[in-house]
C-alpha atoms as a PDB file:
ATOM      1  CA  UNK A   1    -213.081 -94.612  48.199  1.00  0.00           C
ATOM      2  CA  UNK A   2    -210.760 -91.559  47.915  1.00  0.00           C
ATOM      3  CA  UNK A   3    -209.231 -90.706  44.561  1.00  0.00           C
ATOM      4  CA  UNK A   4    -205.618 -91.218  46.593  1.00  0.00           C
ATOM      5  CA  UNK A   5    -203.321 -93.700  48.505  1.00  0.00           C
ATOM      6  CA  UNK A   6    -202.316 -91.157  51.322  1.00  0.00           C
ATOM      7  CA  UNK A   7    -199.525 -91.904  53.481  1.00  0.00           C
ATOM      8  CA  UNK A   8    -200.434 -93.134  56.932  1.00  0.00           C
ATOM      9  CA  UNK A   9    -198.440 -92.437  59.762  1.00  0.00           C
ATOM     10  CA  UNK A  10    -199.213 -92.883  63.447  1.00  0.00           C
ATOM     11  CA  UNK A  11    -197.310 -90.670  66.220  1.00  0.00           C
ATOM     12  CA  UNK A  12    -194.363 -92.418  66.748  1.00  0.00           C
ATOM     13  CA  UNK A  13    -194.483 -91.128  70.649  1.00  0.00           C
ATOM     14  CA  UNK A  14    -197.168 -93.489  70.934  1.00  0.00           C
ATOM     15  CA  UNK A  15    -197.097 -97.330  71.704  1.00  0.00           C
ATOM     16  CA  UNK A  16    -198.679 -99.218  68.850  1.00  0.00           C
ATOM     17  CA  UNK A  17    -201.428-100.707  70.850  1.00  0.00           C
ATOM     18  CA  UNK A  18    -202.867 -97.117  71.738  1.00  0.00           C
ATOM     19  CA  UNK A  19    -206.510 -96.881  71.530  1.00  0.00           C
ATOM     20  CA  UNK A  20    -208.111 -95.736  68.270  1.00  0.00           C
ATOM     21  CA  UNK A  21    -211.316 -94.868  69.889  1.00  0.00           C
ATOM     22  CA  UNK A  22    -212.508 -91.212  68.231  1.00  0.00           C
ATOM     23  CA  UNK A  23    -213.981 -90.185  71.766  1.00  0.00           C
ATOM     24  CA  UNK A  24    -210.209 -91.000  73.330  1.00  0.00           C
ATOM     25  CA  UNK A  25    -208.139 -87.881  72.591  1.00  0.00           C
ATOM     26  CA  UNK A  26    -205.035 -90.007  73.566  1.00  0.00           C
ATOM     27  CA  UNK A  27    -205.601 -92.104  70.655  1.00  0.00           C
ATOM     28  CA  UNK A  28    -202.792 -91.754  67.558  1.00  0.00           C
ATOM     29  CA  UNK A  29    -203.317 -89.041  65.759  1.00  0.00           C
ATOM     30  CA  UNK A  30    -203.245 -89.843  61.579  1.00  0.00           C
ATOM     31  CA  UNK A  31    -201.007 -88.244  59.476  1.00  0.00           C
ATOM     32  CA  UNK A  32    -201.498 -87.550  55.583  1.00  0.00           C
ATOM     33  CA  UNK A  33    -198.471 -87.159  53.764  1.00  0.00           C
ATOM     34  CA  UNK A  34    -197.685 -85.416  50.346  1.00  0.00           C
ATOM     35  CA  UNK A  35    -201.219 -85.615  48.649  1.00  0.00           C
ATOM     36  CA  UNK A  36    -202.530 -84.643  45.678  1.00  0.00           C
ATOM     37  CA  UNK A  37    -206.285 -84.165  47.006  1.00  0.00           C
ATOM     38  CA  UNK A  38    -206.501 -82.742  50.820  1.00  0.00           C
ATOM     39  CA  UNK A  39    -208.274 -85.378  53.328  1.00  0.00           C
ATOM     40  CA  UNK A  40    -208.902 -82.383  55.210  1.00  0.00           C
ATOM     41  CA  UNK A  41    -210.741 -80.367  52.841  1.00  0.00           C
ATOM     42  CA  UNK A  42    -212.361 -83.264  51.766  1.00  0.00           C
ATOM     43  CA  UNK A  43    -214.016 -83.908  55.083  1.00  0.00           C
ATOM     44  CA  UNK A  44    -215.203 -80.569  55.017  1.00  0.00           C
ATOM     45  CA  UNK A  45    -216.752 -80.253  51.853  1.00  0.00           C
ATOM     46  CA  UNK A  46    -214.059 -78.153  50.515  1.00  0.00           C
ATOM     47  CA  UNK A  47    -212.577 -78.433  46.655  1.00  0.00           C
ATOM     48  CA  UNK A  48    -209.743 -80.993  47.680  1.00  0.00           C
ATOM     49  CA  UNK A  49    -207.505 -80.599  44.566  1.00  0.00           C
ATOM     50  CA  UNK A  50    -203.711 -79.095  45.901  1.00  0.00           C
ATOM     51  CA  UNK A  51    -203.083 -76.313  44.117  1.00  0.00           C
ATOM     52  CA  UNK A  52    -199.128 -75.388  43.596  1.00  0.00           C
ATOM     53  CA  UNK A  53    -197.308 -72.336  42.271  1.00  0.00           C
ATOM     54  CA  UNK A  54    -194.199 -74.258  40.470  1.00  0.00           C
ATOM     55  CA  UNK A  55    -193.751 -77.540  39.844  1.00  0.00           C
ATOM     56  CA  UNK A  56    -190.656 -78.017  41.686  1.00  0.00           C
ATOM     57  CA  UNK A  57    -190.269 -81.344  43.214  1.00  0.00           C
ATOM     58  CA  UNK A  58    -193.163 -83.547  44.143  1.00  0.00           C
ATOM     59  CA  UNK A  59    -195.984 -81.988  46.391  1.00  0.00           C
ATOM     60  CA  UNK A  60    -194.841 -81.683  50.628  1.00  0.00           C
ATOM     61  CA  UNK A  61    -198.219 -81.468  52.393  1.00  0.00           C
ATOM     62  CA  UNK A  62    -199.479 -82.752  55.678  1.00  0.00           C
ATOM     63  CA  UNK A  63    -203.194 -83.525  57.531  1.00  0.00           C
ATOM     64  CA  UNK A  64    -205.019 -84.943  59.962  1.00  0.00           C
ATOM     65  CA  UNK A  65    -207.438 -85.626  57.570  1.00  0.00           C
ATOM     66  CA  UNK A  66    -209.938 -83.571  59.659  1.00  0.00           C
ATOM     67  CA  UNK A  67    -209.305 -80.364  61.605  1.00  0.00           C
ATOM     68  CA  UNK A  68    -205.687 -78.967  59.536  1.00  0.00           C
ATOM     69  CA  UNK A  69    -203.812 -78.968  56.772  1.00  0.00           C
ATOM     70  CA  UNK A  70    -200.258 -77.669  55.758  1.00  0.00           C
ATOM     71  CA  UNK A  71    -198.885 -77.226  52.258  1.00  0.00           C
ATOM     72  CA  UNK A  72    -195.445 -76.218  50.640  1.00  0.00           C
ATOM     73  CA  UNK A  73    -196.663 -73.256  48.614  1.00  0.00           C
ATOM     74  CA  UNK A  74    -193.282 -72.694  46.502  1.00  0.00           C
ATOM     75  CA  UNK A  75    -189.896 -73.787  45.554  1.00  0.00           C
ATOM     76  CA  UNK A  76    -187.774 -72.637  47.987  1.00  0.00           C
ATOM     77  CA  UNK A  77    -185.677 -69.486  47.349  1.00  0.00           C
ATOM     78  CA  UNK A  78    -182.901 -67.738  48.394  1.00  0.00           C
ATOM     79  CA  UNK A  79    -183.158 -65.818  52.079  1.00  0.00           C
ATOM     80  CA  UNK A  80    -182.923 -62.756  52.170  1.00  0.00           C
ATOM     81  CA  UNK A  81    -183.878 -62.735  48.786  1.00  0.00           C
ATOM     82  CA  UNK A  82    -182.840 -58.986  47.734  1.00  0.00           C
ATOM     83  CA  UNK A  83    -180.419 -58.320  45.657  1.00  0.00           C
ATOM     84  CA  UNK A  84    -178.737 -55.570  47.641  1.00  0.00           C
ATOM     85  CA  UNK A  85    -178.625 -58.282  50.225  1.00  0.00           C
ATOM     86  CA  UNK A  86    -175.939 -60.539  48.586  1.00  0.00           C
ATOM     87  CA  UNK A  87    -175.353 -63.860  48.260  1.00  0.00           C
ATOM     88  CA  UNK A  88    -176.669 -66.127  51.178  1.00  0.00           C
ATOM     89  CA  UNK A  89    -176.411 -69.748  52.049  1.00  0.00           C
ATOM     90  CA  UNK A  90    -179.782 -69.781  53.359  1.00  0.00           C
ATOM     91  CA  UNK A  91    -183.018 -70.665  51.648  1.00  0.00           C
ATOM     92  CA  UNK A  92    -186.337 -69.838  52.609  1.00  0.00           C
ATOM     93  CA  UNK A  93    -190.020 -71.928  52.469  1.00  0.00           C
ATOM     94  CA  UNK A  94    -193.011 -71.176  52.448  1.00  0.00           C
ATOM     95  CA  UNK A  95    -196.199 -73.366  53.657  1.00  0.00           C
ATOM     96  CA  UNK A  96    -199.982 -72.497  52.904  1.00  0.00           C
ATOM     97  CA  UNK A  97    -201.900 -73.430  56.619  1.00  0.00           C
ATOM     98  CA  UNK A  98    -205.650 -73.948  57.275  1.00  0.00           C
ATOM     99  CA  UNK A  99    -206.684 -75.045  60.056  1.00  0.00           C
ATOM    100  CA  UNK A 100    -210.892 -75.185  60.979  1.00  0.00           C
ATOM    101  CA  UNK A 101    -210.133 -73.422  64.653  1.00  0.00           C
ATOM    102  CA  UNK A 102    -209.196 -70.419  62.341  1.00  0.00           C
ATOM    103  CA  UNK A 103    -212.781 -70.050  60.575  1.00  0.00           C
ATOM    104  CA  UNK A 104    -211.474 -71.906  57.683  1.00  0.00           C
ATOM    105  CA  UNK A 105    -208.778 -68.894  56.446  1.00  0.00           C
ATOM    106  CA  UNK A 106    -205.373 -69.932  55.069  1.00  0.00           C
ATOM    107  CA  UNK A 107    -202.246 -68.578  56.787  1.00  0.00           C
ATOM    108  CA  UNK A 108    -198.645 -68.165  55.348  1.00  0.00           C
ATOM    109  CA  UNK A 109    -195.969 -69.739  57.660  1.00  0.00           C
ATOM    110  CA  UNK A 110    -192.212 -68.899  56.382  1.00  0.00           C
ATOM    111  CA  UNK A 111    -189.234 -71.116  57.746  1.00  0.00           C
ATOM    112  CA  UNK A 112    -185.681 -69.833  56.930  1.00  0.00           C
ATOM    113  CA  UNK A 113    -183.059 -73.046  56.325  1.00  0.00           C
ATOM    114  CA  UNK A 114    -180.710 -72.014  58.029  1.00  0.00           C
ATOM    115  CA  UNK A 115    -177.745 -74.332  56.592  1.00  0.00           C
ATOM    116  CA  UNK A 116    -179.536 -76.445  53.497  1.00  0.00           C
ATOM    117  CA  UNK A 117    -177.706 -79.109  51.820  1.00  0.00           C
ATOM    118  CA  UNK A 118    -176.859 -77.827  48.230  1.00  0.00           C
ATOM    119  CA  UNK A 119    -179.008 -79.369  45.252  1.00  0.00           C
ATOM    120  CA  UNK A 120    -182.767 -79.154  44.791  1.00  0.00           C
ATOM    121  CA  UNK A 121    -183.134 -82.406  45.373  1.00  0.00           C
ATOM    122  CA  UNK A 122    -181.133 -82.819  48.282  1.00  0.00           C
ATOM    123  CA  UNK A 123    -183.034 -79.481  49.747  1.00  0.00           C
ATOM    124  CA  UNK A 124    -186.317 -82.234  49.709  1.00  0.00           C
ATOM    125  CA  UNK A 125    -185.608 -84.148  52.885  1.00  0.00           C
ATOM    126  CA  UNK A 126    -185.110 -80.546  55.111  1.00  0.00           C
ATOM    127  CA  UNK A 127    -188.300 -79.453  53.475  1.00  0.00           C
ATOM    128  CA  UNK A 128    -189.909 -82.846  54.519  1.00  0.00           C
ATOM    129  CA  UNK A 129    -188.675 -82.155  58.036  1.00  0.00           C
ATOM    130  CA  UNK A 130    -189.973 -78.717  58.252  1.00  0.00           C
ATOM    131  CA  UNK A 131    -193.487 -80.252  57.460  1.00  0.00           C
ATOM    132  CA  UNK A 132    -193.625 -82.744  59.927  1.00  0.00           C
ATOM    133  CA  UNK A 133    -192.392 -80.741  62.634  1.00  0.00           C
ATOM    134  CA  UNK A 134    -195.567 -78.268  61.663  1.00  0.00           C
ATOM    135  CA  UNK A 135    -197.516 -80.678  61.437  1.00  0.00           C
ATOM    136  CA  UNK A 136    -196.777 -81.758  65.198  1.00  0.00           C
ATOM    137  CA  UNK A 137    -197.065 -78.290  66.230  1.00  0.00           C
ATOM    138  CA  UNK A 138    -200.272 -77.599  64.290  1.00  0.00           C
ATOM    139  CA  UNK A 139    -201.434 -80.678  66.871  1.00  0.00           C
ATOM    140  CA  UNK A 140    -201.047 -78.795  69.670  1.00  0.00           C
ATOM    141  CA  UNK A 141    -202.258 -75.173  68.536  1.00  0.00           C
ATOM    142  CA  UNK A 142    -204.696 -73.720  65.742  1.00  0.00           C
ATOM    143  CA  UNK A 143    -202.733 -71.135  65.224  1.00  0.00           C
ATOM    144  CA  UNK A 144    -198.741 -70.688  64.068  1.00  0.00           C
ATOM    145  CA  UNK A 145    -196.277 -67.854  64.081  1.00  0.00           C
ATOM    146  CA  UNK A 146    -195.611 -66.210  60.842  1.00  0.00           C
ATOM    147  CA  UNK A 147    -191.746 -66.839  60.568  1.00  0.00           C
ATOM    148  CA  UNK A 148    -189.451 -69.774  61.931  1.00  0.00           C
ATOM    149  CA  UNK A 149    -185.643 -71.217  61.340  1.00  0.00           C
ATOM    150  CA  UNK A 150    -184.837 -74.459  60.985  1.00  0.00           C
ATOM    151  CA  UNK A 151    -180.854 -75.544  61.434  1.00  0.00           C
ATOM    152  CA  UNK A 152    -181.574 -79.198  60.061  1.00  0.00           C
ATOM    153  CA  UNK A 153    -182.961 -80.087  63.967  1.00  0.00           C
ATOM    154  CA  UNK A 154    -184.304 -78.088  65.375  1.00  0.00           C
ATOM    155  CA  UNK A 155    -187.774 -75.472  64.141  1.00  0.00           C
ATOM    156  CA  UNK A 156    -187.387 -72.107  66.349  1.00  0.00           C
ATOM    157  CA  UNK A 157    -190.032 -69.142  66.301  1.00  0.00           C
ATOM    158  CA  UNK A 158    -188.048 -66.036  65.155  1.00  0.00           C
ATOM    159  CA  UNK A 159    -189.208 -63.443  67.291  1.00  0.00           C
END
């Protein structure tokens, strides 16, 4: 028994009487949500405990429980953050990535919010988007690019 209750999801793109057969890589692929101990690093006899910076809202993380994981490492902040810059309406997030393709190394993936609601805790839901949309790309490909935006939508590689 894990020491959690994750948050099962199956891929909504899928009918509900898809085959959960491990050899059938059509089956639906799980989806941990906001844990406190990675099902990931768990499988692979990794220290599971989430470690966060701040402890701004409640913890946004994502799995398959087996080859990935993706974790909000921070609050977010304002984008560009620089003084000199000036005031911006934009925030920016970053999430710790691991995924086993990548020899086990974590990777830093920033998004930049393009237009986020106003409020910490209304700033929540876009950060819960972000995730899942990694999450869906981290099912297709080991590896992400460094930087994205996200306009409350859609999540676009910034070149």
């Amino acid at each position: 028994m894990l020491p959690f209750r994750p948050h099962l999801h199956l891929r909504p793109d899928l009918p509900p009487s898809s085959s959960i057969n491990r050899e059938d890589s059509s089956r639906p692929k799980l989806r941990w949500m906001n844990f406190n101990a990675c099902p990931h690093c768990l499988a692979n006899g990794r220290l599971a405990v989430v470690e966060r910076l701040h402890e701004w809202g409640p913890v946004i993380s994502r799995s398959d429980g087996r080859l990935f994981h993706i974790v909000l490492g921070d609050k977010p902040i304002e984008y560009p953050h620089e003084r000199s810059a000036g005031h911006s309406d934009m925030k920016s997030v970053g999430f710790w990535c691991l995924h086993e393709a990548n020899g086990g190394s974590t990777e830093a993936v920033v998004v930049i919010l393009r237009r986020p609601p106003i409020g910490e805790i209304s700033l929540l839901r876009p950060v819960e988007a972000v995730a899942d949309k990694l999450f869906e790309k981290l099912l297709k490909s080991s590896r992400l690019p460094c930087l994205y935006e996200f306009d409350e939508q859609q999540l676009r590689k910034v070149l």
